[in-house]
Protein backbone atom coordinates (compact mmCIF):
# COMPACT_ATOMS: atom_id res chain seq x y z
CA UNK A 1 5.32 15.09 -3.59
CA UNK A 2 5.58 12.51 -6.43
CA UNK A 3 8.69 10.88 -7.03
CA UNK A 4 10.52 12.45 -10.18
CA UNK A 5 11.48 16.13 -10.69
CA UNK A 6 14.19 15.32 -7.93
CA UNK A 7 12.09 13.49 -5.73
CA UNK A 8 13.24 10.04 -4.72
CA UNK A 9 11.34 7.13 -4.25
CA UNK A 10 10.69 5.66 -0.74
CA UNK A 11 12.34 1.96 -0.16
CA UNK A 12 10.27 -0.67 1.97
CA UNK A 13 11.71 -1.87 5.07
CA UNK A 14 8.75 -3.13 6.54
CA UNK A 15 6.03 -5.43 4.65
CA UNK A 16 2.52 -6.86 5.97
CA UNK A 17 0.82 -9.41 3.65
CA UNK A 18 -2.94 -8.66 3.53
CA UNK A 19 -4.77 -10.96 5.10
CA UNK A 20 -8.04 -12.93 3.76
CA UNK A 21 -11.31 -12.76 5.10
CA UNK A 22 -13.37 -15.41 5.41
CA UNK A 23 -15.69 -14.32 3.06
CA UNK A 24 -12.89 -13.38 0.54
CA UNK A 25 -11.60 -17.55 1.07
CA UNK A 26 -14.59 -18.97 0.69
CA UNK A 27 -15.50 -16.82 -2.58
CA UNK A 28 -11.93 -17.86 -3.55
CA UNK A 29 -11.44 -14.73 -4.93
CA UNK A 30 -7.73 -13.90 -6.07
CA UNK A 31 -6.12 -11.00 -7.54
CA UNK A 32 -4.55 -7.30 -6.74
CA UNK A 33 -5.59 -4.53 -5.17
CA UNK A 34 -4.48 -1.32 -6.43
CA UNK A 35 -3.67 1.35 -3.86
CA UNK A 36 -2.70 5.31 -3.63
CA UNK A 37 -0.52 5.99 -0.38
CA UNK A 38 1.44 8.78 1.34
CA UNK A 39 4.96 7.86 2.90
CA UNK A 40 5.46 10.35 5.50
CA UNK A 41 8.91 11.93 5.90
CA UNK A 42 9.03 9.64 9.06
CA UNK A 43 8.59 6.60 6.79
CA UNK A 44 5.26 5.83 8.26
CA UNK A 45 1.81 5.49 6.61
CA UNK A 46 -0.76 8.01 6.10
CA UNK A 47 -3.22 7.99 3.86
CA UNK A 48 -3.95 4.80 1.97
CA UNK A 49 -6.71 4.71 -1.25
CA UNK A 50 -7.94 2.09 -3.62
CA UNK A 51 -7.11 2.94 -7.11
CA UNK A 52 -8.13 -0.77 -8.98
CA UNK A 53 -10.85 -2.52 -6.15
CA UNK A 54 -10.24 -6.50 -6.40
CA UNK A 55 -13.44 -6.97 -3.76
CA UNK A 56 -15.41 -4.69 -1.46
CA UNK A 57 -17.95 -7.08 -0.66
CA UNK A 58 -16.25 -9.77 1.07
CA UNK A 59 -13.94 -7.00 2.43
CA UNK A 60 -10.50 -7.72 0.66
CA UNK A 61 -10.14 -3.81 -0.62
CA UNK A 62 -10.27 -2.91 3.31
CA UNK A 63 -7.88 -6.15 4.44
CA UNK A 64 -5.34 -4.77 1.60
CA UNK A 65 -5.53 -0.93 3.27
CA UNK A 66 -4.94 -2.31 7.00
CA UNK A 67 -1.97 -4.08 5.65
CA UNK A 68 -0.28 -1.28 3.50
CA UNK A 69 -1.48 0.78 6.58
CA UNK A 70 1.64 -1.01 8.60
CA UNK A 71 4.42 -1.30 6.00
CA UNK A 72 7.13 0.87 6.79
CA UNK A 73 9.50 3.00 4.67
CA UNK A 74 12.83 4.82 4.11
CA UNK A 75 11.43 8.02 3.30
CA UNK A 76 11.85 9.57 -0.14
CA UNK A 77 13.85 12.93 -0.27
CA UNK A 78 13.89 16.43 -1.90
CA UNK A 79 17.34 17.46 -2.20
CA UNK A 80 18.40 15.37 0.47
CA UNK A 81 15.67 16.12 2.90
CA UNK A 82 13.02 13.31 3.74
CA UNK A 83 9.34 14.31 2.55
CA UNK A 84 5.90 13.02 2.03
CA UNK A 85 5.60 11.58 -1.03
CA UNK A 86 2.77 9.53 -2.93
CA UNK A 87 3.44 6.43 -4.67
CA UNK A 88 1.03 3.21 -6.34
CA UNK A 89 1.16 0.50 -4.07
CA UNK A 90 -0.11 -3.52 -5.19
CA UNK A 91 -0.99 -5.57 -2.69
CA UNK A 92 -2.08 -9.59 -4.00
CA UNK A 93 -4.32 -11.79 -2.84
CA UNK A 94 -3.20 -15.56 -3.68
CA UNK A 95 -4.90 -18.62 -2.55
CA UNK A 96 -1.97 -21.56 -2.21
């Protein structure tokens, strides 16, 4: 499902910063990964996709889907029942 049409949207209670690779650090590449995932009815995470890459060479796309791969979710519901649903994730890559 996709939230609307009486499907709710999950709620994060569980967040994992992506991590840089080396290669990504040294490029000094910032920016956001766009991403495509399922919230399972259990509030885990099944199926993550790029939608927007930021960087596949130095491997930031794939450190951005390991992360979203742990967050954790109150599942969205259909008439008060928890379901799958799909939702856009962002995930940013910031150099401090």
């Amino acid at each position: 499902f996709a939230p609307g049409n009486g499907v709710t949207w999950p709620r994060d209670t569980y967040q994992e910063k992506p991590k840089y690779t080396p290669d990504g650090m040294r490029a000094k590449i910032q920016g956001i990964v766009e991403l495509e995932i399922v919230v399972l009815a259990n509030g885990t995470v099944r199926s993550v996709r790029v939608t927007k890459s930021l960087d596949r060479a130095s491997g930031l796309d794939d450190a951005a889907i390991e992360a979203a791969k742990k967050w954790r979710f109150i599942p969205g519901t259909k008439d008060g029942v928890p379901v799958a649903t799909k939702v856009p994730m962002q995930l940013e890559f910031r150099l401090h």
